[in-house]
C-alpha atoms as a PDB file:
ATOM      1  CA  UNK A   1     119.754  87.428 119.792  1.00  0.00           C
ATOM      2  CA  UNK A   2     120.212  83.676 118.201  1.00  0.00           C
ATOM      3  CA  UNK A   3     123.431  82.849 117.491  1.00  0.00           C
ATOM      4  CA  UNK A   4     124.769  79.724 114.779  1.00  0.00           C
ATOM      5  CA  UNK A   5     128.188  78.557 116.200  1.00  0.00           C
ATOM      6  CA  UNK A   6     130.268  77.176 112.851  1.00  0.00           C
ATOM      7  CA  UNK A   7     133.865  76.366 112.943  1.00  0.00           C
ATOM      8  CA  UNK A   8     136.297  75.276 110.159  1.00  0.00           C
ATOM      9  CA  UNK A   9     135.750  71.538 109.932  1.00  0.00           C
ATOM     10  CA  UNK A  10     139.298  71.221 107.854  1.00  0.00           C
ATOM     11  CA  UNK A  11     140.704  72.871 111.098  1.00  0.00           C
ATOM     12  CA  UNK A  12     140.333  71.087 113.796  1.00  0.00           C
ATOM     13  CA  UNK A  13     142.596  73.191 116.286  1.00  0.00           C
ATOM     14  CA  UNK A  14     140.202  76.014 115.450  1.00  0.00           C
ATOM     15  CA  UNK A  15     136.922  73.762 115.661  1.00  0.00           C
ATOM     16  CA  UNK A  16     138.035  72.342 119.114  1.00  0.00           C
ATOM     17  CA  UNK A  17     138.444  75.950 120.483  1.00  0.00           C
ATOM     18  CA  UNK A  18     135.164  76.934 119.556  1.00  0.00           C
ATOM     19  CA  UNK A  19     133.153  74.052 120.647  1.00  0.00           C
ATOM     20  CA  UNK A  20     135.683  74.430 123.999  1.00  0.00           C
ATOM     21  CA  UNK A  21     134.275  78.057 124.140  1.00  0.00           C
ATOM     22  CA  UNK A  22     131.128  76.910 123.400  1.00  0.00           C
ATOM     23  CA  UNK A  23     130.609  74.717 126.413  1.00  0.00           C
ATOM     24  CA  UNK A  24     132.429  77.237 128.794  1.00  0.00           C
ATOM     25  CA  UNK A  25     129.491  79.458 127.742  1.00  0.00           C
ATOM     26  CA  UNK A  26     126.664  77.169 128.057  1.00  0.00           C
ATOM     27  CA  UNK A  27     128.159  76.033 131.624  1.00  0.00           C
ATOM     28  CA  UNK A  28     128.050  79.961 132.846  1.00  0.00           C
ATOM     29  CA  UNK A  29     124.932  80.426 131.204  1.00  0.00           C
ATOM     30  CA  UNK A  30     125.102  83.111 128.573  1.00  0.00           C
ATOM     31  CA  UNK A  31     124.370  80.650 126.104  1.00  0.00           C
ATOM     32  CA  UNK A  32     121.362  78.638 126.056  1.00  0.00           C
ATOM     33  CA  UNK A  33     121.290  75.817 123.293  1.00  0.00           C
ATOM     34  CA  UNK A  34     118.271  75.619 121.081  1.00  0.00           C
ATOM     35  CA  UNK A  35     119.388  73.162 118.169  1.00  0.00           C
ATOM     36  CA  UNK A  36     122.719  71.681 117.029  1.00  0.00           C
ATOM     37  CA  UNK A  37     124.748  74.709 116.404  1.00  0.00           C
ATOM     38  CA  UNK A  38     122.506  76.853 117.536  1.00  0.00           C
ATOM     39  CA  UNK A  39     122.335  79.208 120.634  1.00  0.00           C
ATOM     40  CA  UNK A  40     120.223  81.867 122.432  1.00  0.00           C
ATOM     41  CA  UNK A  41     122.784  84.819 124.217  1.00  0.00           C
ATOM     42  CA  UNK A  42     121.040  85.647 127.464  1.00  0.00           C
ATOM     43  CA  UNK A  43     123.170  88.307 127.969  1.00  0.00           C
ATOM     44  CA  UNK A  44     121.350  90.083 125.108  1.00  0.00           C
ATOM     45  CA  UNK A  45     119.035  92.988 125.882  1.00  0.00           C
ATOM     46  CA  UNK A  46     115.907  92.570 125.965  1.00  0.00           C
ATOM     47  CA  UNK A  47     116.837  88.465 126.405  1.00  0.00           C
ATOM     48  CA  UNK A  48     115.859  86.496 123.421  1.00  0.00           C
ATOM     49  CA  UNK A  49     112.874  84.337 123.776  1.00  0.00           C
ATOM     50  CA  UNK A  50     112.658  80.942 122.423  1.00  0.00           C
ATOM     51  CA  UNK A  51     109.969  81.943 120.054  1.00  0.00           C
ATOM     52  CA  UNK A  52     112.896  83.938 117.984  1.00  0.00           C
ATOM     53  CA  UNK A  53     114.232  80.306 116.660  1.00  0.00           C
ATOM     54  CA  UNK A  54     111.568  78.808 115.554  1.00  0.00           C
ATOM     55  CA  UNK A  55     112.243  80.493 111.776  1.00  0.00           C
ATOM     56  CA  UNK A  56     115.791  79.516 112.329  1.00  0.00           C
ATOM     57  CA  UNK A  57     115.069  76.150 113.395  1.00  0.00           C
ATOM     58  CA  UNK A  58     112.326  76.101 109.779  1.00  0.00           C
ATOM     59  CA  UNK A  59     112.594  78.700 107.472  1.00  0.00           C
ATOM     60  CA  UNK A  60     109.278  80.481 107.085  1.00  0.00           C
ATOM     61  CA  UNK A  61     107.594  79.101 110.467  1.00  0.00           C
ATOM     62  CA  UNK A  62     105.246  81.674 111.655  1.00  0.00           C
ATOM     63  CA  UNK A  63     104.819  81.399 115.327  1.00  0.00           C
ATOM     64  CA  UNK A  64     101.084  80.963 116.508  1.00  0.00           C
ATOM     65  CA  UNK A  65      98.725  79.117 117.454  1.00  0.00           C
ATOM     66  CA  UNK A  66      98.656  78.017 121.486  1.00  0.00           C
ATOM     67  CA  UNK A  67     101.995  79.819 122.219  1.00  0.00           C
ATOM     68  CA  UNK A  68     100.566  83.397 121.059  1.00  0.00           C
ATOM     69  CA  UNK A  69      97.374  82.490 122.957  1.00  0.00           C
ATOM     70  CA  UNK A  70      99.021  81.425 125.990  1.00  0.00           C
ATOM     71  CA  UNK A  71     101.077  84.185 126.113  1.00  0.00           C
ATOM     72  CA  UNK A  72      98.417  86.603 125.407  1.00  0.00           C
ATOM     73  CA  UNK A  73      96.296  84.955 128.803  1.00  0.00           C
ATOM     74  CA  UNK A  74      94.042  84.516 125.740  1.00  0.00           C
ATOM     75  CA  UNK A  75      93.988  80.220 126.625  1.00  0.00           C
ATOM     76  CA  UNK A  76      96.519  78.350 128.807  1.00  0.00           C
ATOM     77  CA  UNK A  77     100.012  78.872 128.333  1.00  0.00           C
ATOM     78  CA  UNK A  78     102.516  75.760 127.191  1.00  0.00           C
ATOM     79  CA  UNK A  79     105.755  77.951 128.156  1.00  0.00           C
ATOM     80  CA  UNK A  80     107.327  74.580 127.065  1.00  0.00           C
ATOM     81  CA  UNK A  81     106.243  74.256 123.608  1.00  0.00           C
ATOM     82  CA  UNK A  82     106.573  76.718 120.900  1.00  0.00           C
ATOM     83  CA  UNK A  83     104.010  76.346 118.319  1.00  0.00           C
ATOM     84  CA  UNK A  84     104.347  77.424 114.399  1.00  0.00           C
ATOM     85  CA  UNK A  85     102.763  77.004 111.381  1.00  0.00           C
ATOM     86  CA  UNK A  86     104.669  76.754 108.239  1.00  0.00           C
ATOM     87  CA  UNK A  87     103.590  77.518 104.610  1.00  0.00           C
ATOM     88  CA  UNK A  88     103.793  75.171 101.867  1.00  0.00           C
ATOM     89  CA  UNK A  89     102.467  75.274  97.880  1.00  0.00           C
ATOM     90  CA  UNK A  90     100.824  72.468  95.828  1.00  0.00           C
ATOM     91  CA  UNK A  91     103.232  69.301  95.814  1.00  0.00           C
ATOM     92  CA  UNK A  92     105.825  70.608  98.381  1.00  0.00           C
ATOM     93  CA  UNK A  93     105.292  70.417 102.266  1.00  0.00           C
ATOM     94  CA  UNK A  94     107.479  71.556 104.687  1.00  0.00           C
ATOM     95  CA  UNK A  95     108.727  69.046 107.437  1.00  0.00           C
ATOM     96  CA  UNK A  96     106.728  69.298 110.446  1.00  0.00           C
ATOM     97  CA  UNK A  97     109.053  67.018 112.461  1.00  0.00           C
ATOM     98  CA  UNK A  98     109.013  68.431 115.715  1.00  0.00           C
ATOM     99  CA  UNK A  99     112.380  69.478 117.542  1.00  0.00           C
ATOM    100  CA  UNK A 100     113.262  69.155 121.025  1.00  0.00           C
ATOM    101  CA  UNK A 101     116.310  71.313 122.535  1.00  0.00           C
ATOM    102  CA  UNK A 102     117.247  71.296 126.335  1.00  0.00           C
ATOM    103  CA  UNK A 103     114.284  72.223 127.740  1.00  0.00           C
ATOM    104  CA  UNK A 104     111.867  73.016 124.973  1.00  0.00           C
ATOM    105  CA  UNK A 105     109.669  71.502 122.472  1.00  0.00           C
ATOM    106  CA  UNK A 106     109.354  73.612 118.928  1.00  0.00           C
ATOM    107  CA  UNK A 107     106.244  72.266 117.108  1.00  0.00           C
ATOM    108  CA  UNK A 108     105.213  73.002 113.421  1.00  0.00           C
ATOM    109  CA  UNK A 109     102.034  72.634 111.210  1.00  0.00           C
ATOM    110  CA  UNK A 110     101.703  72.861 107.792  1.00  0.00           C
ATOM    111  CA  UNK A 111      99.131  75.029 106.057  1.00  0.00           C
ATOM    112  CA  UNK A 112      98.462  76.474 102.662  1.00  0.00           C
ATOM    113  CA  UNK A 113     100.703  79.917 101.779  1.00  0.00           C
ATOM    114  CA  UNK A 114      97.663  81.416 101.015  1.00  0.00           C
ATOM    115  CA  UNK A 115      96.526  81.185 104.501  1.00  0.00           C
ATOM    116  CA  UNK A 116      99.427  82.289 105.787  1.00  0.00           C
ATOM    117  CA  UNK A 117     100.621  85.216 103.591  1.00  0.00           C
ATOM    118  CA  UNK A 118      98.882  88.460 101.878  1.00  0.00           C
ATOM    119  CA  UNK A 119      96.040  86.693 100.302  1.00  0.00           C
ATOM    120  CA  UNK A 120      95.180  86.252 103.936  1.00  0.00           C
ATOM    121  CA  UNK A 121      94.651  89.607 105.031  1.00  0.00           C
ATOM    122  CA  UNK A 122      96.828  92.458 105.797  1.00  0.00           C
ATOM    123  CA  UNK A 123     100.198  92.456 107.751  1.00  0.00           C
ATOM    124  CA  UNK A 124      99.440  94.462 110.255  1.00  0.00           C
ATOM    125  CA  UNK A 125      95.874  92.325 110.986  1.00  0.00           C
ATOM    126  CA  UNK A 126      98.198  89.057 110.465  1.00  0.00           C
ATOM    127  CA  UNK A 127     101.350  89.728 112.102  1.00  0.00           C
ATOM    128  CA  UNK A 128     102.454  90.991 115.497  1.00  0.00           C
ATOM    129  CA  UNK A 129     104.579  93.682 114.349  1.00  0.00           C
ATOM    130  CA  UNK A 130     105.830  94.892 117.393  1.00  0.00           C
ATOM    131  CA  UNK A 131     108.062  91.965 117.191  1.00  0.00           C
ATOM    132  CA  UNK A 132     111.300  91.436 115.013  1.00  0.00           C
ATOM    133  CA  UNK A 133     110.427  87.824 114.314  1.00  0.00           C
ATOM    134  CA  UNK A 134     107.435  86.252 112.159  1.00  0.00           C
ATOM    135  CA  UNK A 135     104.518  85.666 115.030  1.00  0.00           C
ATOM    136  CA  UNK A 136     101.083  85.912 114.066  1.00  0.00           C
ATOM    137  CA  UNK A 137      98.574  88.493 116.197  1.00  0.00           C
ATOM    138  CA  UNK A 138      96.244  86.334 118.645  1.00  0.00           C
ATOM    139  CA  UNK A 139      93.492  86.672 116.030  1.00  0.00           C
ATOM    140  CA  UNK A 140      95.191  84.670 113.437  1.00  0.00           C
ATOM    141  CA  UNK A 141      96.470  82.316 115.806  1.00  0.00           C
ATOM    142  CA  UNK A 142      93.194  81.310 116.822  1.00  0.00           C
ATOM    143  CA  UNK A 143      92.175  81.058 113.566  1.00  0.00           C
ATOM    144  CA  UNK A 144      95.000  78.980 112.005  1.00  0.00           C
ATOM    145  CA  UNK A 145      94.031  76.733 115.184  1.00  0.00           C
ATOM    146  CA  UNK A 146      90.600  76.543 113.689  1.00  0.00           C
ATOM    147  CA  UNK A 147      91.626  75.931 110.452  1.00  0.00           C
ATOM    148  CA  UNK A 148      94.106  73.445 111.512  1.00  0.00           C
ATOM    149  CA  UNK A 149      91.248  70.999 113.504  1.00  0.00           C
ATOM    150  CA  UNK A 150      88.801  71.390 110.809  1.00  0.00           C
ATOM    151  CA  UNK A 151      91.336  69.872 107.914  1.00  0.00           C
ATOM    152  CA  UNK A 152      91.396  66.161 107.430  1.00  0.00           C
ATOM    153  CA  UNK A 153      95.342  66.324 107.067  1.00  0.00           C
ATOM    154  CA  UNK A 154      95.762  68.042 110.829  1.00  0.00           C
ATOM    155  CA  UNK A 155      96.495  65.494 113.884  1.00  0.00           C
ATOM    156  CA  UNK A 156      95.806  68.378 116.349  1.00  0.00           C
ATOM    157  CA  UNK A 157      92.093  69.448 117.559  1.00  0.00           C
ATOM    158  CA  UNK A 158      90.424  72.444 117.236  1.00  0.00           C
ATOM    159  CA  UNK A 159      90.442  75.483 120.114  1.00  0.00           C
ATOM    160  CA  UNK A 160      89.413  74.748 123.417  1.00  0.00           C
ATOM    161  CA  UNK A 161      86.510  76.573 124.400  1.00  0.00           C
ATOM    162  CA  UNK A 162      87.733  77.862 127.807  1.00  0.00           C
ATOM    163  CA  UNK A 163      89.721  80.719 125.552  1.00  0.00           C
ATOM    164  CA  UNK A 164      89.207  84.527 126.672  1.00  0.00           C
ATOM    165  CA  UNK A 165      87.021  85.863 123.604  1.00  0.00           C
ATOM    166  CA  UNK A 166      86.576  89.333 124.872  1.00  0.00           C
ATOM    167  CA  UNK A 167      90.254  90.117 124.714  1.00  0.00           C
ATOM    168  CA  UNK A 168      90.509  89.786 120.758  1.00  0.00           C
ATOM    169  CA  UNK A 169      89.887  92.201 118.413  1.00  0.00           C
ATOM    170  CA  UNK A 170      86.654  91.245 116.817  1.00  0.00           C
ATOM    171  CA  UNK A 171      86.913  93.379 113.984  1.00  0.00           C
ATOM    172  CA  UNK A 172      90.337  92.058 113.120  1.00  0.00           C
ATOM    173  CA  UNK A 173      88.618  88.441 113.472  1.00  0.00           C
ATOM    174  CA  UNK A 174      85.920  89.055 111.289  1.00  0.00           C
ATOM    175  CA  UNK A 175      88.296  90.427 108.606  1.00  0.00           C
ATOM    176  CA  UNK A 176      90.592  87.755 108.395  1.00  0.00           C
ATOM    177  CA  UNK A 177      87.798  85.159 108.618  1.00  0.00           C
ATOM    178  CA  UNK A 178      86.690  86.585 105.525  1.00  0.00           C
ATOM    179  CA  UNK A 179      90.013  86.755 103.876  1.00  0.00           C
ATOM    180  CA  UNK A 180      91.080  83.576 105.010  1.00  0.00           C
ATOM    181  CA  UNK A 181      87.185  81.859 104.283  1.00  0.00           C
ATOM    182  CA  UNK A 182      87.277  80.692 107.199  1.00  0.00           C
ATOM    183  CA  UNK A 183      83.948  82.604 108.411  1.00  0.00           C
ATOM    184  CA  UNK A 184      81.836  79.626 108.855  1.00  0.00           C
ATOM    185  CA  UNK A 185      83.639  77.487 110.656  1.00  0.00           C
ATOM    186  CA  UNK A 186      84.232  80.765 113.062  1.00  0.00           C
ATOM    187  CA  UNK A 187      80.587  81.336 113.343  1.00  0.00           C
ATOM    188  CA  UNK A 188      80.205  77.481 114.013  1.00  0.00           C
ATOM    189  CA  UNK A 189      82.723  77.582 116.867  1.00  0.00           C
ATOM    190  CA  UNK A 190      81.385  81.409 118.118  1.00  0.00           C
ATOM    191  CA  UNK A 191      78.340  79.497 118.232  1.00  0.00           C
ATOM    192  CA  UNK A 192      79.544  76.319 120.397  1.00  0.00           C
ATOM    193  CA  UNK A 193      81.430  79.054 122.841  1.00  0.00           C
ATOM    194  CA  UNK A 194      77.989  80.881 123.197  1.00  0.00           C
ATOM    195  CA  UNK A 195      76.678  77.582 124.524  1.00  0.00           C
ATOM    196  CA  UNK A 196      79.654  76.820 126.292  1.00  0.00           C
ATOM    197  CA  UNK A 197      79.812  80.064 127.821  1.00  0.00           C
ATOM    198  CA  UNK A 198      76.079  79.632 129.048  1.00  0.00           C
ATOM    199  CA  UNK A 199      76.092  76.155 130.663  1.00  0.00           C
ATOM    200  CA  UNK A 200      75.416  76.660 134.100  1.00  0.00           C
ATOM    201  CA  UNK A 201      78.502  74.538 135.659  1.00  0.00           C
ATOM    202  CA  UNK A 202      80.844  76.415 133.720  1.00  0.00           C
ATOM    203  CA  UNK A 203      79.011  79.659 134.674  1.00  0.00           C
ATOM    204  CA  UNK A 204      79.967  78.251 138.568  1.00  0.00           C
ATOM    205  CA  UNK A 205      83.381  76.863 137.790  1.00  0.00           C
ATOM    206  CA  UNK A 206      84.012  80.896 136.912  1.00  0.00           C
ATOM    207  CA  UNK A 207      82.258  82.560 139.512  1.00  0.00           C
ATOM    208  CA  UNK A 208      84.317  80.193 141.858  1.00  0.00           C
ATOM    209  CA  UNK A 209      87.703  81.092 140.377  1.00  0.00           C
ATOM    210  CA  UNK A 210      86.664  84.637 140.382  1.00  0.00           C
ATOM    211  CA  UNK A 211      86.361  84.276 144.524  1.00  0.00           C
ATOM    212  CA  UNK A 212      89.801  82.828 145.083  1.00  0.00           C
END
């Protein structure tokens, strides 16, 4: 559960006790701040992750990207960052200043709406809905990655290749390749991973991490 704290400013007896009870429950840790005003309750059940604020923190954000893949053991996991990508439309673009709270980093990309809504394949093949906040499955996160280092207004690289292929739904993949058009630049990096995949020091690398 995310929580906005907002007090009266024309009162300021009332503001001062809720900013007083504010810090009391930071201090004994059933809050955990996010953002300015805004809080995670640990005492919640099941505890909040900070994944749930990122639409808070920018309306429509869409987490994906390395924080679904991490957390899928799908490519390393950042537990520090929490990556989004956020829609915009012809002539408007959403801020993609990052945010810092306490101990966390939220980071946000922009990318067209169509890429990120139903024009883009269906929910259930875009979204994780097993979740009660907008996160994309591991198959559109890895695409939105690949989107994301193939356009000339992206600062971030594509996917590593080190990322665990078998456990995605290829089907799913293909689908919203197609939807998205992003099928050759899939094949291009399916292609690259093949390669990858087959060089005989990363072959050993594996084997080796296998044994330990």
């Amino acid at each position: 559960m995310i929580a906005a704290v907002l007090a009266d400013r024309r009162k300021l007896r009332a503001r001062n006790t809720v900013f007083r009870w504010v810090r009391d429950q930071v201090a004994g840790g059933a809050l955990r701040p996010m953002t300015r005003g805004l809080y995670m309750n640990q005492l919640a059940t099941p505890r909040p992750t900070a994944s749930e604020a990122a639409g808070i923190i920018r309306t429509g954000a869409i987490v994906s990207l390395q924080t679904v893949l991490g957390e899928a053991g799908i490519t390393n996991n950042f537990s520090d960052v929490v990556t989004s990508v956020l829609p915009h439309e012809p002539g408007h673009v959403s801020s993609v200043k990052p945010v810092k709270a306490a101990d966390i980093e939220f980071r946000f990309h922009s990318m067209p709406a169509r890429l990120l809504d139903d024009r883009a394949g269906k929910p259930e093949d875009r979204l994780d809905l097993d979740v009660k906040y907008p996160r994309a499955t591991a198959e559109k996160a890895l695409l939105d990655w690949l989107y994301l280092g193939a356009s000339k207004y992206s600062k971030i690289a594509g996917p590593p290749l080190d990322v665990e292929v078998e456990r995605l739904d290829a089907g799913r993949l293909r689908r919203l390749a197609r939807e998205m058009k992003l099928t050759q630049e899939l094949n291009a990096w399916q292609a690259r991973k093949r390669k990858y995949d087959a060089d005989p020091d990363v072959r050993e690398n594996n084997a080796k991490d296998l044994e330990m």
